[in-house]
N, C-alpha and C. Protein backbone atom coordinates (compact mmCIF):
# COMPACT_ATOMS: atom_id res chain seq x y z
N UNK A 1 -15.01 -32.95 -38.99
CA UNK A 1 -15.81 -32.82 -37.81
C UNK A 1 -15.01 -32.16 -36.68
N UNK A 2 -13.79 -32.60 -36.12
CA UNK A 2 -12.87 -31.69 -35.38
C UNK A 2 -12.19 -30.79 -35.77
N UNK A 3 -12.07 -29.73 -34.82
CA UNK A 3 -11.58 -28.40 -35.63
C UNK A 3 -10.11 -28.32 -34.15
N UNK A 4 -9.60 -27.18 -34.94
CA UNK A 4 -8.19 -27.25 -34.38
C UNK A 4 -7.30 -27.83 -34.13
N UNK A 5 -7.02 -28.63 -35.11
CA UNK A 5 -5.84 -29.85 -35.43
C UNK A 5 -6.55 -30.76 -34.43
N UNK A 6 -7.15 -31.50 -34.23
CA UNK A 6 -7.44 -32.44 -33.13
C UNK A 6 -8.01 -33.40 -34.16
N UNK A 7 -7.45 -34.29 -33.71
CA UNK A 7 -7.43 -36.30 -33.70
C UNK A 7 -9.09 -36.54 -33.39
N UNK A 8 -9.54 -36.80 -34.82
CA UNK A 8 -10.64 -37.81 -34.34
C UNK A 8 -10.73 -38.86 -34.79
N UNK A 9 -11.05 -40.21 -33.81
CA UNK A 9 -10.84 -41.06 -33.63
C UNK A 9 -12.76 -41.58 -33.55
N UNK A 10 -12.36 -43.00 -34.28
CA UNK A 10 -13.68 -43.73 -34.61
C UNK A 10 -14.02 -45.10 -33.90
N UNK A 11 -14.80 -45.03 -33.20
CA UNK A 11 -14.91 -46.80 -32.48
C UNK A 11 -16.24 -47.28 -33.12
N UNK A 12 -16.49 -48.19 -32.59
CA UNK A 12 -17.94 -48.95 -33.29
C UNK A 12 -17.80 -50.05 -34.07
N UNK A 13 -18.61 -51.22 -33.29
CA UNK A 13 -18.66 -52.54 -34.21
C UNK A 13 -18.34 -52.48 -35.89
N UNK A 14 -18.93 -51.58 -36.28
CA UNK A 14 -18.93 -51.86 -38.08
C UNK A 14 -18.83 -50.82 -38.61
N UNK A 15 -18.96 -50.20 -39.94
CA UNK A 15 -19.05 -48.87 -40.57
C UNK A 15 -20.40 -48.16 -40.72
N UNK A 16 -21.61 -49.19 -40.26
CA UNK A 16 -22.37 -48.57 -39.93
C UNK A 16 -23.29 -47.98 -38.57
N UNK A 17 -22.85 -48.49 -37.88
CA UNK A 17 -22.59 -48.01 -36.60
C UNK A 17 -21.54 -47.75 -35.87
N UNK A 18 -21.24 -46.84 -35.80
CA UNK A 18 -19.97 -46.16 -34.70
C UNK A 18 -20.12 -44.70 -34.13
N UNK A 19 -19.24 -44.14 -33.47
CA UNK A 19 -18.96 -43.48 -32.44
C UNK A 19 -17.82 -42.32 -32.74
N UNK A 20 -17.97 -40.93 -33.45
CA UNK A 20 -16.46 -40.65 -33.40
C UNK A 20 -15.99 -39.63 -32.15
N UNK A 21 -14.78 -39.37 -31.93
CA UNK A 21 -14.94 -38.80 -30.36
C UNK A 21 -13.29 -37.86 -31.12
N UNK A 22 -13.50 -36.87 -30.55
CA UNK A 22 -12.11 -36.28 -31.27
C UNK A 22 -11.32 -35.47 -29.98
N UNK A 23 -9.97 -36.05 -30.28
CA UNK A 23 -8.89 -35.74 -28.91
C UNK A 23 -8.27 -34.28 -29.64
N UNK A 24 -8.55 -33.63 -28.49
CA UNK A 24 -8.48 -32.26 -28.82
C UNK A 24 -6.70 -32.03 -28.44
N UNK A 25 -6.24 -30.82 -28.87
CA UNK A 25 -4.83 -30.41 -28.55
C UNK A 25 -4.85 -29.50 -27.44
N UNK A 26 -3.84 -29.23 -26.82
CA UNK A 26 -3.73 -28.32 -26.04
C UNK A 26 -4.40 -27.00 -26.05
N UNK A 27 -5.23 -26.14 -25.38
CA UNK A 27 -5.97 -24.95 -25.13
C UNK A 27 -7.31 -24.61 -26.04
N UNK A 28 -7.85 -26.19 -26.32
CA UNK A 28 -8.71 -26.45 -26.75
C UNK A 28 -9.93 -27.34 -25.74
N UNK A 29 -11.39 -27.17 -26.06
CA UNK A 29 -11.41 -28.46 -25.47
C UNK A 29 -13.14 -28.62 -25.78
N UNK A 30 -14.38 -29.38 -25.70
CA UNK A 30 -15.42 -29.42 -26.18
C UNK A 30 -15.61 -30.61 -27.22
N UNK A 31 -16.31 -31.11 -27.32
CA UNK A 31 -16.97 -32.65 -28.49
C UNK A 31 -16.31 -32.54 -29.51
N UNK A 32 -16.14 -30.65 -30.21
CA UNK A 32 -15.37 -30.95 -31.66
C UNK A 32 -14.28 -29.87 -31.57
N UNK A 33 -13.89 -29.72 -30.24
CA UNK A 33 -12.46 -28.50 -29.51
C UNK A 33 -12.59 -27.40 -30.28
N UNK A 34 -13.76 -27.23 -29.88
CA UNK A 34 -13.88 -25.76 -30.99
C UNK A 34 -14.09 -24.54 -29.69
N UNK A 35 -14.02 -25.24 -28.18
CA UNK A 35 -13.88 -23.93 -27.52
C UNK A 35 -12.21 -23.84 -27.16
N UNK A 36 -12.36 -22.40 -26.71
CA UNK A 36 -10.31 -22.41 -26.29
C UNK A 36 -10.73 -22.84 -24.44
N UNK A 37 -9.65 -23.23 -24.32
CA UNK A 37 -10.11 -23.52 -22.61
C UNK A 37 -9.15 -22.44 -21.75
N UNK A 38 -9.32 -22.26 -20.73
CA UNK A 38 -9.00 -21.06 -20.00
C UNK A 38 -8.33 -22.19 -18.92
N UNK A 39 -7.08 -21.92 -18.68
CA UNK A 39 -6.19 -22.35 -17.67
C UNK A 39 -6.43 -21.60 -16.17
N UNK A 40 -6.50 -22.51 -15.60
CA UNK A 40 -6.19 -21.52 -14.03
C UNK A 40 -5.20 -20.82 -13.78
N UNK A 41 -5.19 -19.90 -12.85
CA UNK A 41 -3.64 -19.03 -12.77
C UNK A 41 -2.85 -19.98 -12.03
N UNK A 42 -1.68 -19.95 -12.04
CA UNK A 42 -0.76 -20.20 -10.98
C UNK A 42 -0.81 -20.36 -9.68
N UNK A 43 -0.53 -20.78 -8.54
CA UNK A 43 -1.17 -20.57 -7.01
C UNK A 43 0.27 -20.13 -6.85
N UNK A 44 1.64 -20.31 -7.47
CA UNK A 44 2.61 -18.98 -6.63
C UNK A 44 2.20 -17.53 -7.39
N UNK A 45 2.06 -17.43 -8.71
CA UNK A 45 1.62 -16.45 -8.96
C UNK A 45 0.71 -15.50 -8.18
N UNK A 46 -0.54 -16.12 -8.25
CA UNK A 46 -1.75 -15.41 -7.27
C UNK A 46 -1.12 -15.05 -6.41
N UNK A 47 -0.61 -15.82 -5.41
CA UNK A 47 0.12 -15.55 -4.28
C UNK A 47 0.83 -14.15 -4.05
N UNK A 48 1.85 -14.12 -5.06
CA UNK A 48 2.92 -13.24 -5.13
C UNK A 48 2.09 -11.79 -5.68
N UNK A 49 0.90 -12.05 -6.29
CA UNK A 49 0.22 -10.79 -6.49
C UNK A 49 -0.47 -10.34 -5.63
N UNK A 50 -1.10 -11.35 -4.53
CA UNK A 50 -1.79 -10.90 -3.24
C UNK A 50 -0.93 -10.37 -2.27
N UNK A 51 0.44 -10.72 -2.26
CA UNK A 51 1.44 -10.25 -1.05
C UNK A 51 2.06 -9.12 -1.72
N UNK A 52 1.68 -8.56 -3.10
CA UNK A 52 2.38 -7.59 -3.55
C UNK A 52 1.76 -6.25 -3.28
N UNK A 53 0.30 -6.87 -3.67
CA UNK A 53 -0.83 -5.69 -3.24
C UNK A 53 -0.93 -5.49 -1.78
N UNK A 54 -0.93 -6.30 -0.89
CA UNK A 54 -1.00 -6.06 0.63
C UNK A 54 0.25 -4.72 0.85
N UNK A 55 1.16 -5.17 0.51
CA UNK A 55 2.53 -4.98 1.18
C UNK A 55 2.32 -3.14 0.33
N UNK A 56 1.94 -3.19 -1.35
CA UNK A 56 1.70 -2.00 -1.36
C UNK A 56 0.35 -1.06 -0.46
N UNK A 57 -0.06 -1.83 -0.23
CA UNK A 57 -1.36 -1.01 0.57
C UNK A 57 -1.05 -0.87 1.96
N UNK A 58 0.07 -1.44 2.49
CA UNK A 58 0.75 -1.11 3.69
C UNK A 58 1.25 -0.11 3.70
N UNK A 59 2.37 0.10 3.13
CA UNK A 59 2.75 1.04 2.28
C UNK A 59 2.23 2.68 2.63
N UNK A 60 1.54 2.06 1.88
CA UNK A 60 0.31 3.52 1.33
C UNK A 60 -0.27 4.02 3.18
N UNK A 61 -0.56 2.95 3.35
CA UNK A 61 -1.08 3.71 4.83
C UNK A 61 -0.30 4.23 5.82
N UNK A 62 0.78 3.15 5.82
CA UNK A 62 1.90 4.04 6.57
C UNK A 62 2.36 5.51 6.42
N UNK A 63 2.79 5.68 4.86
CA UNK A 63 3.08 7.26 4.44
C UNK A 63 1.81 8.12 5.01
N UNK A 64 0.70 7.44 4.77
CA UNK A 64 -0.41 8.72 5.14
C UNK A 64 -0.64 9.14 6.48
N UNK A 65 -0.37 7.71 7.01
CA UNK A 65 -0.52 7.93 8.75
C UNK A 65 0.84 9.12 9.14
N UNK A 66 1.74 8.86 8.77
CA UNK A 66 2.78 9.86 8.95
C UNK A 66 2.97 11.11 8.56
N UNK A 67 2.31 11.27 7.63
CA UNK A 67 2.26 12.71 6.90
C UNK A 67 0.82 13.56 7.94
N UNK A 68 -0.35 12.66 8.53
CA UNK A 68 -1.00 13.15 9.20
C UNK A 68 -0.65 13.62 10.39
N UNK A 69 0.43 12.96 11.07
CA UNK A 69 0.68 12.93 12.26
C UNK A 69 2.18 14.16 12.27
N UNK A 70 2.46 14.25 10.92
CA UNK A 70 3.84 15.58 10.92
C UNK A 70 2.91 16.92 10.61
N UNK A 71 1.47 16.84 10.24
CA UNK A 71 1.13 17.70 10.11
C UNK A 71 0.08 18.61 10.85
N UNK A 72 -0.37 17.73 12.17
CA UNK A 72 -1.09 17.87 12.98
C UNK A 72 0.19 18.30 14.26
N UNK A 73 1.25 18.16 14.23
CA UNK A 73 2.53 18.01 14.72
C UNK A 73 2.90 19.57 14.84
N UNK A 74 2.87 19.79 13.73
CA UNK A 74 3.15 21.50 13.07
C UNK A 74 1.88 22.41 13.54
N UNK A 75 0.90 21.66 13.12
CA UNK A 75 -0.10 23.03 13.77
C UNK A 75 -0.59 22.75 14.85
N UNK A 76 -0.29 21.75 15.94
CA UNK A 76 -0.27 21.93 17.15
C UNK A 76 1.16 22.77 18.11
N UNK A 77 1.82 22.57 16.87
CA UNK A 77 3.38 23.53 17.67
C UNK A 77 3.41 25.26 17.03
N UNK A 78 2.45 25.27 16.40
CA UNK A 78 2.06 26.59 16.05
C UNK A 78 1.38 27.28 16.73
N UNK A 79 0.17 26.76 17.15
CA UNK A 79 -1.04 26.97 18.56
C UNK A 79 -0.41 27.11 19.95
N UNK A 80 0.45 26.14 20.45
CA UNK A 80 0.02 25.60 21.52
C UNK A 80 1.68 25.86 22.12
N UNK A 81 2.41 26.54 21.19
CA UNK A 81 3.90 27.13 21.60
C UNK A 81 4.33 27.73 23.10
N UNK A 82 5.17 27.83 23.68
CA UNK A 82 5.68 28.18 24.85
C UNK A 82 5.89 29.67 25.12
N UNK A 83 6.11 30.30 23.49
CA UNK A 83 6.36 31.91 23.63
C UNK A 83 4.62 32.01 22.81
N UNK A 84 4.05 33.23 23.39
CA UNK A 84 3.35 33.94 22.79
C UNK A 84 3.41 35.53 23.16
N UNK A 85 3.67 36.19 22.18
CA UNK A 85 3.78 37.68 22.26
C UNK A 85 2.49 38.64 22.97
N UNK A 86 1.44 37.67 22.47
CA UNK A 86 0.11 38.69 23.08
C UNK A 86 0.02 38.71 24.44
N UNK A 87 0.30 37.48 25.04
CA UNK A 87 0.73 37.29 26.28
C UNK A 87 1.79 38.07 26.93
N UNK A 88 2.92 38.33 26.13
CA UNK A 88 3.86 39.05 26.96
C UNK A 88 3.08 40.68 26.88
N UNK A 89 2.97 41.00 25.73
CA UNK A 89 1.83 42.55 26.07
C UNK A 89 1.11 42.76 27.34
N UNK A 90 0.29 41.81 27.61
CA UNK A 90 -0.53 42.00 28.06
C UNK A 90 0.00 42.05 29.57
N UNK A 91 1.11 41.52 30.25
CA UNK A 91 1.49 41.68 31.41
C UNK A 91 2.48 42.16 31.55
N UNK A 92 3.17 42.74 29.91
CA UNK A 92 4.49 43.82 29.98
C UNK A 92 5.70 42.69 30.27
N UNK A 93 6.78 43.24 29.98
CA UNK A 93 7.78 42.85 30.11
C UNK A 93 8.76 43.09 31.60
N UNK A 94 8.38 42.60 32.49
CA UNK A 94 8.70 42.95 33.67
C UNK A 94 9.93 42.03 34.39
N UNK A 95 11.37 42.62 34.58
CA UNK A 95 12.09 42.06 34.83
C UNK A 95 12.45 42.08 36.33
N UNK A 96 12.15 40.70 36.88
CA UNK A 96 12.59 40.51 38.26
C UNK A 96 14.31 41.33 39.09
N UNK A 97 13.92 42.25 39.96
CA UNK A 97 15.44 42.69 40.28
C UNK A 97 15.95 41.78 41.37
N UNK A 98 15.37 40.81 42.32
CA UNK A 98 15.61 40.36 42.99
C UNK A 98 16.97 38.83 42.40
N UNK A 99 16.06 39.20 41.29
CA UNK A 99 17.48 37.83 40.33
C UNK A 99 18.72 38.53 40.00
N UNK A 100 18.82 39.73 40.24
CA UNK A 100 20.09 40.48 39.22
C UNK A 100 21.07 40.47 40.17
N UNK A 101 22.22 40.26 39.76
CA UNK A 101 23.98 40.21 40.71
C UNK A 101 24.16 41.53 41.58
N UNK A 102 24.20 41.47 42.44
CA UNK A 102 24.41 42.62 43.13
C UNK A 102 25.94 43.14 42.65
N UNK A 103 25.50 44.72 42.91
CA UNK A 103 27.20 45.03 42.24
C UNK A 103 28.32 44.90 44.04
N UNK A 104 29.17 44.84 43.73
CA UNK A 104 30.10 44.46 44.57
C UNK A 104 30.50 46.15 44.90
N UNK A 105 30.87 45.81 46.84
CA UNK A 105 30.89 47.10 47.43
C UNK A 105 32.23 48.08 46.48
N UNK A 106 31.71 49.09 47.05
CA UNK A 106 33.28 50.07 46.46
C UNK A 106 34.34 50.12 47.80
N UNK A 107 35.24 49.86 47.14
CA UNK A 107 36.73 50.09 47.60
C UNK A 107 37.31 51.50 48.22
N UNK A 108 37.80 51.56 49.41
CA UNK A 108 38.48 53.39 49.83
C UNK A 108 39.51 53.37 49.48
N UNK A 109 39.76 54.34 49.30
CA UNK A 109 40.98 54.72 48.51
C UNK A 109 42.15 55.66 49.44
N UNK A 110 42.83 55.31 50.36
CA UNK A 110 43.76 56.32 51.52
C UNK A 110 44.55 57.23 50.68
């Protein structure tokens, strides 16, 4: 009547009335342990898999946030640069003389 090595055991006043009830073994379990029973996980386990996945999904966002921000970085310093050439065309290259060293007087010669 019990299956998977499990102990069954008989109570009841007489041999014609009784009761048999069978003690199942480990990862068994049901009237004649004929189902397997499913253990719960671990609670450090779970744990350590929920703080593993967080920490990788941190991770992950950080690199992306940074790679967005080096690359919006670049083509705003491409645009938005201090030299632009079309600009200098357009109003020529015109060098202030009022900035330039004056040359120093000349000398007589007796």
């Amino acid at each position: 009547m019990c299956q998977n090595a499990a102990t069954c055991e008989v109570y009841g006043p007489d041999e014609s009335n009784y009761t048999a009830v069978c003690l199942c073994t480990d990862g068994f379990t049901g009237p004649v342990c004929a189902e397997e029973s499913v253990s719960p996980p671990n609670d450090k386990n779970l744990v350590a898999i929920i703080v593993g996945v967080l920490c990788a999904a941190l991770a992950l966002v950080v690199i992306v946030v940074i790679v967005v921000l080096l690359m919006s970085a670049r083509k705003k310093r491409a645009t938005q640069g201090t030299y632009s050439p079309s600009r200098q065309e357009m109003s020529g290259s015109r060098v202030e003389m009022g900035n330039m060293m004056k040359p120093p007087p000349e000398e007589r010669l007796i």
